[in-house]
C-alpha atoms as a PDB file:
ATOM      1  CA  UNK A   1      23.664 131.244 119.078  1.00  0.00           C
ATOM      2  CA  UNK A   2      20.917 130.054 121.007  1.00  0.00           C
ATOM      3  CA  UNK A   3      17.856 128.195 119.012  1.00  0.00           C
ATOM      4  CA  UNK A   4      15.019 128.831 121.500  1.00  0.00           C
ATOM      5  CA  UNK A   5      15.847 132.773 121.143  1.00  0.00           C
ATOM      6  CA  UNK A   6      14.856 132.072 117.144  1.00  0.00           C
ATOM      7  CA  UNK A   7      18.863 132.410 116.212  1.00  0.00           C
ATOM      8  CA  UNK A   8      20.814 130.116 114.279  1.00  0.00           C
ATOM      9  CA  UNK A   9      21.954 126.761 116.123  1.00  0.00           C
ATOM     10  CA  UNK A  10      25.710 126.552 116.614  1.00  0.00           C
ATOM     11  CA  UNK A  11      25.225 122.831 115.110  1.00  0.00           C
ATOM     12  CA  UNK A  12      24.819 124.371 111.939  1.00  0.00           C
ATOM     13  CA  UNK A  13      28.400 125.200 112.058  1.00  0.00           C
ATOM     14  CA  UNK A  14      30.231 121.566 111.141  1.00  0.00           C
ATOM     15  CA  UNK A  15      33.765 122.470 109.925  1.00  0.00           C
ATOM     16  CA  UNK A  16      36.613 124.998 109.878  1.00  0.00           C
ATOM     17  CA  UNK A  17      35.556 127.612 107.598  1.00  0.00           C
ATOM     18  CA  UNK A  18      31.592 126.864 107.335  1.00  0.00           C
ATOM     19  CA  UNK A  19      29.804 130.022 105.879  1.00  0.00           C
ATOM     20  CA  UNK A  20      26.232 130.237 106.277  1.00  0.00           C
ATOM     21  CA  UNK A  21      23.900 131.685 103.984  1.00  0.00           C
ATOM     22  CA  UNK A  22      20.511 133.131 103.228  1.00  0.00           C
ATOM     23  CA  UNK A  23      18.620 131.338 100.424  1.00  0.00           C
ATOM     24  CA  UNK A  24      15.192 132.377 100.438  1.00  0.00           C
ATOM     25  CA  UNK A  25      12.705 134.260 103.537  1.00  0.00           C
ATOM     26  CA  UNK A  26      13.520 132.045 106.764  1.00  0.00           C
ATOM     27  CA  UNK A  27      15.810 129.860 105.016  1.00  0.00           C
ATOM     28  CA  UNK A  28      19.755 129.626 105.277  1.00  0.00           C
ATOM     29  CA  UNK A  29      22.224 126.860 103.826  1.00  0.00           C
ATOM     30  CA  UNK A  30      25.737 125.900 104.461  1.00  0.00           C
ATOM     31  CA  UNK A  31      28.858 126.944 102.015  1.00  0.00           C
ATOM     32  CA  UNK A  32      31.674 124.719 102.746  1.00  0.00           C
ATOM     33  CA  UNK A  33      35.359 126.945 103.288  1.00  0.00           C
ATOM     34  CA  UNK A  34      37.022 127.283  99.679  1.00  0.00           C
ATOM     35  CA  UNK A  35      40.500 125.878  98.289  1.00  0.00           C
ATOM     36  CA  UNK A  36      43.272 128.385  99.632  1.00  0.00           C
ATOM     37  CA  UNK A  37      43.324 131.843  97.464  1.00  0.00           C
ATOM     38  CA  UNK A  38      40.051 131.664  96.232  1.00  0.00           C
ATOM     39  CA  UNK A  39      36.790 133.873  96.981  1.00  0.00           C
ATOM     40  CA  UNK A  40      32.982 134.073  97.125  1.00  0.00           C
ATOM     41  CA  UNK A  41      31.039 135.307  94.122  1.00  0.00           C
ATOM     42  CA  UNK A  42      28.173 135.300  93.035  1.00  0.00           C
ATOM     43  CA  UNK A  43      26.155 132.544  91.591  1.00  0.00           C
ATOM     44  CA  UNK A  44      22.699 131.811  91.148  1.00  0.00           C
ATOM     45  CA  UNK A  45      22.960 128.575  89.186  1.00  0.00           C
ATOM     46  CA  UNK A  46      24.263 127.094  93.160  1.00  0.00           C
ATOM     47  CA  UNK A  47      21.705 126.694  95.729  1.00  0.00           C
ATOM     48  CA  UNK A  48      23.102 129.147  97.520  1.00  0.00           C
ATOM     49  CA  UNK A  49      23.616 131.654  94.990  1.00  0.00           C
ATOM     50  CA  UNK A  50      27.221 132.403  95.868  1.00  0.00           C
ATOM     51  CA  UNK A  51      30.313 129.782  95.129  1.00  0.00           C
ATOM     52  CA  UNK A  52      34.420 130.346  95.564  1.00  0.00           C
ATOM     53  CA  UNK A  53      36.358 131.129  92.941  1.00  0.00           C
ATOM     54  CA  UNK A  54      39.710 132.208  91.604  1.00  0.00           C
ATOM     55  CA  UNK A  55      40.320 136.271  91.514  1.00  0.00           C
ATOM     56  CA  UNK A  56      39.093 137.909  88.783  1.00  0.00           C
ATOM     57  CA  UNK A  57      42.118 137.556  85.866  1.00  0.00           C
ATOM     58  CA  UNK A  58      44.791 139.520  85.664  1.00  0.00           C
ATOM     59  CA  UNK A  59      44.682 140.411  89.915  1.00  0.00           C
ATOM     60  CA  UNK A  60      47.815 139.215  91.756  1.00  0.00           C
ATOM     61  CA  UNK A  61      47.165 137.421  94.971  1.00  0.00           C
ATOM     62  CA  UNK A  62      49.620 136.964  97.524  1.00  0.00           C
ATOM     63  CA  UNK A  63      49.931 133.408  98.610  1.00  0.00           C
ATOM     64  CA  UNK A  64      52.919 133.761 101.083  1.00  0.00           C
ATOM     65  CA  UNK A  65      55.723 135.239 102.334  1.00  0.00           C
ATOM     66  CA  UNK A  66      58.588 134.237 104.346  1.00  0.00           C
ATOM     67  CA  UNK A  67      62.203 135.513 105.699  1.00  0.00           C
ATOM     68  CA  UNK A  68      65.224 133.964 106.252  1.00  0.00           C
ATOM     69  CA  UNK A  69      68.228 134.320 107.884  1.00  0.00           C
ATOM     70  CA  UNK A  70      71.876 132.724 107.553  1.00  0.00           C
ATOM     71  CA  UNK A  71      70.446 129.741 105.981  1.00  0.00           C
ATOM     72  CA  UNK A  72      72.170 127.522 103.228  1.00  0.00           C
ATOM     73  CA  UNK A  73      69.144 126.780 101.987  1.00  0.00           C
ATOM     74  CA  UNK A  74      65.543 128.827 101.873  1.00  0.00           C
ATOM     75  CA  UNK A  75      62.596 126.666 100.728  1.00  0.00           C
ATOM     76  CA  UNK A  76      59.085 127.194 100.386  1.00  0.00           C
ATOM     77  CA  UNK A  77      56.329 124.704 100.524  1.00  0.00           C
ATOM     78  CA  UNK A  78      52.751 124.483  99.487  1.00  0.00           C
ATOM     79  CA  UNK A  79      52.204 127.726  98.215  1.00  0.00           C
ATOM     80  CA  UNK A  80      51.759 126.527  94.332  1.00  0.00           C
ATOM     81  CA  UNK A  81      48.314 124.733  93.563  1.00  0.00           C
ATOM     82  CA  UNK A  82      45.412 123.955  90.823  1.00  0.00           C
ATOM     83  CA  UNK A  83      43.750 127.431  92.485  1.00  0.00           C
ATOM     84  CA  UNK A  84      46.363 129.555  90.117  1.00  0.00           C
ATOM     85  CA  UNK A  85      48.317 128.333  86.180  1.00  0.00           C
ATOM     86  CA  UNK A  86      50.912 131.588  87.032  1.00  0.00           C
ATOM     87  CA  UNK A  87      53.051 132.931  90.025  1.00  0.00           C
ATOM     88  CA  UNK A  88      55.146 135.744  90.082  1.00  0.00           C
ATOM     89  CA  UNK A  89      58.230 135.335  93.045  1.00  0.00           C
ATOM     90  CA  UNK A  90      59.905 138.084  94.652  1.00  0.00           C
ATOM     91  CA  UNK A  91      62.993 137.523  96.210  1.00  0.00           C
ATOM     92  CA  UNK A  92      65.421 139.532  97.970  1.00  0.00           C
ATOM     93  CA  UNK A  93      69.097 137.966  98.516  1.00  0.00           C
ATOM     94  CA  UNK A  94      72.273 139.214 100.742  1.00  0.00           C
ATOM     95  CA  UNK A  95      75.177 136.361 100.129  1.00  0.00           C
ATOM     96  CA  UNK A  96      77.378 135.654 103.254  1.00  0.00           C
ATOM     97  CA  UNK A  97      80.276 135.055 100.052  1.00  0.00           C
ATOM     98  CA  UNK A  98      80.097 137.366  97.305  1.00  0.00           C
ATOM     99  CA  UNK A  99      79.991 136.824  93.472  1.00  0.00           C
ATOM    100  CA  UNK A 100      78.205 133.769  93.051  1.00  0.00           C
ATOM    101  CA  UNK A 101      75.003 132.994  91.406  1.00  0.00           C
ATOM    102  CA  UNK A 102      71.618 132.419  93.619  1.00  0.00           C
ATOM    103  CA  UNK A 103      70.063 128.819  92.668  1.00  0.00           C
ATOM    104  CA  UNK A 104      66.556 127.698  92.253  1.00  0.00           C
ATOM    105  CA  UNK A 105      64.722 124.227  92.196  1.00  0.00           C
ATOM    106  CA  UNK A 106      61.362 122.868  92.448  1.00  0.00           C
ATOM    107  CA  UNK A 107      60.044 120.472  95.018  1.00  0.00           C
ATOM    108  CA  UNK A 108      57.535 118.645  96.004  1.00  0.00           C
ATOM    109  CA  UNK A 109      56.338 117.218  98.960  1.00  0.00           C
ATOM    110  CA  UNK A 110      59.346 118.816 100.736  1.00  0.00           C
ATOM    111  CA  UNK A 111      61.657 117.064  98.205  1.00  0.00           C
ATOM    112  CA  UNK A 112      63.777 119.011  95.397  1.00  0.00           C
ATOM    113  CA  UNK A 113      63.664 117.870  92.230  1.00  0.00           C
ATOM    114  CA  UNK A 114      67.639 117.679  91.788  1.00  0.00           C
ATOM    115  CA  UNK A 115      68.302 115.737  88.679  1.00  0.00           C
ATOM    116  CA  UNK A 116      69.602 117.158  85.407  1.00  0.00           C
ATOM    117  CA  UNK A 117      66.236 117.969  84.062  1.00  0.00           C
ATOM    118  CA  UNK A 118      67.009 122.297  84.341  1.00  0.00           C
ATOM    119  CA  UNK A 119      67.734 124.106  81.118  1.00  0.00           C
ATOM    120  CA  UNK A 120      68.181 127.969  81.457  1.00  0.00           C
ATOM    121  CA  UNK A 121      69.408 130.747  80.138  1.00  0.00           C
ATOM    122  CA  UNK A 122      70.003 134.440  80.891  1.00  0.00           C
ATOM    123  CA  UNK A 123      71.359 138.024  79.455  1.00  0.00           C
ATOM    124  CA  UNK A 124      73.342 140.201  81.699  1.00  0.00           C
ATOM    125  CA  UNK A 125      75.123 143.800  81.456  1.00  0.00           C
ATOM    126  CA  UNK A 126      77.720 144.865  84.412  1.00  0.00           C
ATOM    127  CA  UNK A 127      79.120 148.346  83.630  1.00  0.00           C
ATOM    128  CA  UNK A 128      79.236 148.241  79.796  1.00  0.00           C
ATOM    129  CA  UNK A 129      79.631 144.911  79.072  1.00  0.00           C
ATOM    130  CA  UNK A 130      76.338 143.049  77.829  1.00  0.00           C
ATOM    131  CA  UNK A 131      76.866 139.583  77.309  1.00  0.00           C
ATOM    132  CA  UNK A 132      74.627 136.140  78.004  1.00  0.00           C
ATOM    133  CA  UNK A 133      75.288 132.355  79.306  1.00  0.00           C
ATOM    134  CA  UNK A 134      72.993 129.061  79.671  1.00  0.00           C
ATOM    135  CA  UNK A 135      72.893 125.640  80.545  1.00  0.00           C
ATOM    136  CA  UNK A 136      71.204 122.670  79.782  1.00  0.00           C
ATOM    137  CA  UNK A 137      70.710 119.634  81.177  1.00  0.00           C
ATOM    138  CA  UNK A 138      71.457 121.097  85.069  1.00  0.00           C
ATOM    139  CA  UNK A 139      70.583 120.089  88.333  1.00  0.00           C
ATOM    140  CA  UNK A 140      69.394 123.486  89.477  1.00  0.00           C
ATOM    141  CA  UNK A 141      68.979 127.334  87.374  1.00  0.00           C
ATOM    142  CA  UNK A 142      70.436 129.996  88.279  1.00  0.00           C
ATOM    143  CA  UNK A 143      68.241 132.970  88.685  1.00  0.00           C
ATOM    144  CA  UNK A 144      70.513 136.021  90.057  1.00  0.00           C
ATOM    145  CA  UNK A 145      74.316 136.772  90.509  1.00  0.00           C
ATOM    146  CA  UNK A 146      75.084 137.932  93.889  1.00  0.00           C
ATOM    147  CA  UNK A 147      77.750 140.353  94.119  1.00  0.00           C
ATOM    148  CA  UNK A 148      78.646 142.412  97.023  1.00  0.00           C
ATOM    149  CA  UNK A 149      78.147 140.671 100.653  1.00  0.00           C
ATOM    150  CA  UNK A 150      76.897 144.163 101.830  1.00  0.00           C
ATOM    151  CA  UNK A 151      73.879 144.689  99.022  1.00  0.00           C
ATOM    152  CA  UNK A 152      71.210 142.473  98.131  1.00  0.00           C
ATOM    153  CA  UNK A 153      70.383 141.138  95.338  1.00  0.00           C
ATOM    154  CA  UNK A 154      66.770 141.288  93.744  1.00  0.00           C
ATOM    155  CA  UNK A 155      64.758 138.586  91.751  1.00  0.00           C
ATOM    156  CA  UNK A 156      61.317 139.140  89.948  1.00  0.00           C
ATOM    157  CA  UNK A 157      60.351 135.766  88.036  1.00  0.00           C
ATOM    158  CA  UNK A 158      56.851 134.403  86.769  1.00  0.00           C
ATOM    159  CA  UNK A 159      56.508 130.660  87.054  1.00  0.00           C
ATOM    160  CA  UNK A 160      54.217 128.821  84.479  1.00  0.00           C
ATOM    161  CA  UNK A 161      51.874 126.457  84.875  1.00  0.00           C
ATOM    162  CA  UNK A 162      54.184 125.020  87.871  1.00  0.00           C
ATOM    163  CA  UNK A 163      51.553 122.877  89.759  1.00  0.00           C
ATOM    164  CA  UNK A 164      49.965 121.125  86.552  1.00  0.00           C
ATOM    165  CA  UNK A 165      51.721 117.893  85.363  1.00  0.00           C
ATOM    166  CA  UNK A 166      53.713 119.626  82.000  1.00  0.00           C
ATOM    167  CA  UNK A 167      57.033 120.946  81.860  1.00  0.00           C
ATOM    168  CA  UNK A 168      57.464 124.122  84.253  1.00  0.00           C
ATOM    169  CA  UNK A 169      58.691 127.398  82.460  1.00  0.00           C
ATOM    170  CA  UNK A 170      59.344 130.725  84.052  1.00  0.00           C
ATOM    171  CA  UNK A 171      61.108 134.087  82.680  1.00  0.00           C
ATOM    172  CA  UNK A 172      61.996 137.101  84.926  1.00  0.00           C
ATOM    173  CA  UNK A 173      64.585 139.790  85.819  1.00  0.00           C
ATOM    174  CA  UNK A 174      67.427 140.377  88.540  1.00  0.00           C
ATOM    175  CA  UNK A 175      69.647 143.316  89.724  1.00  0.00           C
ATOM    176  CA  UNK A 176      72.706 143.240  92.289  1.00  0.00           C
ATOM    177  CA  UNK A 177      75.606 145.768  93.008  1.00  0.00           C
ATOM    178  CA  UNK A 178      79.340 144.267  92.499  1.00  0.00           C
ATOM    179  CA  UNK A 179      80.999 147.508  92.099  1.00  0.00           C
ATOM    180  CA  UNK A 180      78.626 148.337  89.401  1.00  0.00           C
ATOM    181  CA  UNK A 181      75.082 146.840  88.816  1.00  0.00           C
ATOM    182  CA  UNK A 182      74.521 144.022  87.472  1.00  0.00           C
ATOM    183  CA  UNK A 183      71.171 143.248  85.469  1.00  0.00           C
ATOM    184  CA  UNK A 184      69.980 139.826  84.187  1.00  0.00           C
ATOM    185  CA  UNK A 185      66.822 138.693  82.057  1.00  0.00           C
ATOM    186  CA  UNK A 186      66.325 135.305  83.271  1.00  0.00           C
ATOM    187  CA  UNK A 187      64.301 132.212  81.633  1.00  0.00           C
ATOM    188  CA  UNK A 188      63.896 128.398  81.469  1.00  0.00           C
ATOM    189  CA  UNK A 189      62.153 124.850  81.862  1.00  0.00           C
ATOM    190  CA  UNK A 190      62.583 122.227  83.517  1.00  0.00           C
ATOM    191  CA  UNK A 191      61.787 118.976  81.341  1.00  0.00           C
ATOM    192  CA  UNK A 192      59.947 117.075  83.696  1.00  0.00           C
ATOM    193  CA  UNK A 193      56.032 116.772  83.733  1.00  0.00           C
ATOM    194  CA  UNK A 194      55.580 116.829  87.394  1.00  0.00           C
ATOM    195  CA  UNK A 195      53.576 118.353  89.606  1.00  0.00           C
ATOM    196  CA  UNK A 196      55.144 121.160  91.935  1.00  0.00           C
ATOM    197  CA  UNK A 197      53.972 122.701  95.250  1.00  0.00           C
ATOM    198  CA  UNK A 198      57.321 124.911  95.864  1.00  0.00           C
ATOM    199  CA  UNK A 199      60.943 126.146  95.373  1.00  0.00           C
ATOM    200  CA  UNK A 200      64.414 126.106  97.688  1.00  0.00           C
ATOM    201  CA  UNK A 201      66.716 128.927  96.915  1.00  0.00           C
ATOM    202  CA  UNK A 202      70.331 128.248  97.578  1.00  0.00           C
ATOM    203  CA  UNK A 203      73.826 129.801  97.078  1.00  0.00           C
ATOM    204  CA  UNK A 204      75.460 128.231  94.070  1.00  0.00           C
ATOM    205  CA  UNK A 205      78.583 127.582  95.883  1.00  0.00           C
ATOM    206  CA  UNK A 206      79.148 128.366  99.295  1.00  0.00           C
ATOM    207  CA  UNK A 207      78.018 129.784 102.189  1.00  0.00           C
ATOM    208  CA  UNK A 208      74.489 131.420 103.010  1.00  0.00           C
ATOM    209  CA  UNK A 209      71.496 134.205 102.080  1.00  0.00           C
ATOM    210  CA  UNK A 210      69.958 136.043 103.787  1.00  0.00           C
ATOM    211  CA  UNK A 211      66.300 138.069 102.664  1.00  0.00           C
ATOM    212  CA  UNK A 212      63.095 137.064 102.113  1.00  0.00           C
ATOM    213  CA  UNK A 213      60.410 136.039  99.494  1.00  0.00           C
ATOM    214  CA  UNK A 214      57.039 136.723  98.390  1.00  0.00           C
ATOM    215  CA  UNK A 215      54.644 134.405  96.547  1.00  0.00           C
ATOM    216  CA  UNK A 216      51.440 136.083  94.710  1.00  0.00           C
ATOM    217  CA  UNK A 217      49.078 133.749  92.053  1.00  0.00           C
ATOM    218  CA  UNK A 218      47.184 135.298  88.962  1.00  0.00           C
ATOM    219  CA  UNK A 219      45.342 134.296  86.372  1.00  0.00           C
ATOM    220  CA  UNK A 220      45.512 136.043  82.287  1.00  0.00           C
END
């Protein structure tokens, strides 16, 4: 921009993200860049008449996604925060070695939270049995049985409140294929009030996963 042609300076521009605005006839302010997530609305209370906020309620917003490959362990970092109180994961898991449960934790900071703070439980059907199975008091919840090394294994969980200082809950459903498909409803909390920011995914006893995962906030 050049300011003798009667455009806007470039030195209005400070920071990453900078959005300038009109606010009157001839007139123009500065709105800083937002958290992560959030968007511009409108606002006439601000002196610029526009301010970020969280999506409208009820609207899922993808936060991240990722792939991995081979790994022993997938995590994720950073993509919980005081922008959403909900999550919803999607996960997609192919076991190197069959017939084991997939593993979740919470971290933060790029640490897991591995004591025995984890109490879970879950309902499951494989042909036409329908039986169920929990734990308390674990290092880790399982989330998923893996079956075959050749299918994957599918996860759809919604994480409460995970970034605010309580107890993290979450609830959710899972499907895999071990000669017959196998279908879990999935829940628990993990008794600690702390603060989270992500997740690590791991094989409950051996070898690796393969797949990928997708984070999306929302609000109700």
């Amino acid at each position: 921009f050049f300011a003798d042609a009667g455009g806007i300076p470039a030195s209005a521009f400070t920071a990453k993200g900078d959005v300038l605005v009109g606010t009157g006839s001839g007139t123009y302010d500065k709105l800083g860049v937002g958290a992560n997530g959030t968007t511009i609305v409108a606002d006439s209370s601000t002196s610029t008449g526009l301010k970020w906020a969280a999506p409208s309620s009820g609207a899922l917003t993808k936060i991240t996604d990722s792939s991995f490959s081979a790994v022993s362990t997938a995590s994720v970092n950073n993509c919980f925060s005081a922008t959403y109180d909900y999550y919803r994961l999607i996960i997609q898991a192919k076991p190197s070695v069959g017939a084991q449960d997939l593993k979740i934790r919470w971290r933060v900071s790029g640490t897991d939270a591995t004591g025995s703070h984890y109490d879970y439980g879950y309902i499951y059907t494989f042909s036409t049995t329908v039986s169920g199975a929990g734990q308390n008091n674990s290092t880790a919840a399982s989330i998923a049985y893996l079956g075959a090394t050749t299918q994957n294994g599918y996860v759809v969980i919604d994480v409460y409140n995970p970034f605010a200082a309580i107890n993290t809950a979450w609830s959710g459903t899972s499907i895999s294929y071990d000669g017959d498909a196998s279908t879990n409803l999935i829940g628990g909390n993990h008794q600690q009030d702390t603060s989270y920011d992500g997740f690590t995914l791991y094989p409950a006893t051996s070898g690796t996963i393969t797949g990928k995962v997708t984070v999306y906030g929302y609000q109700i």
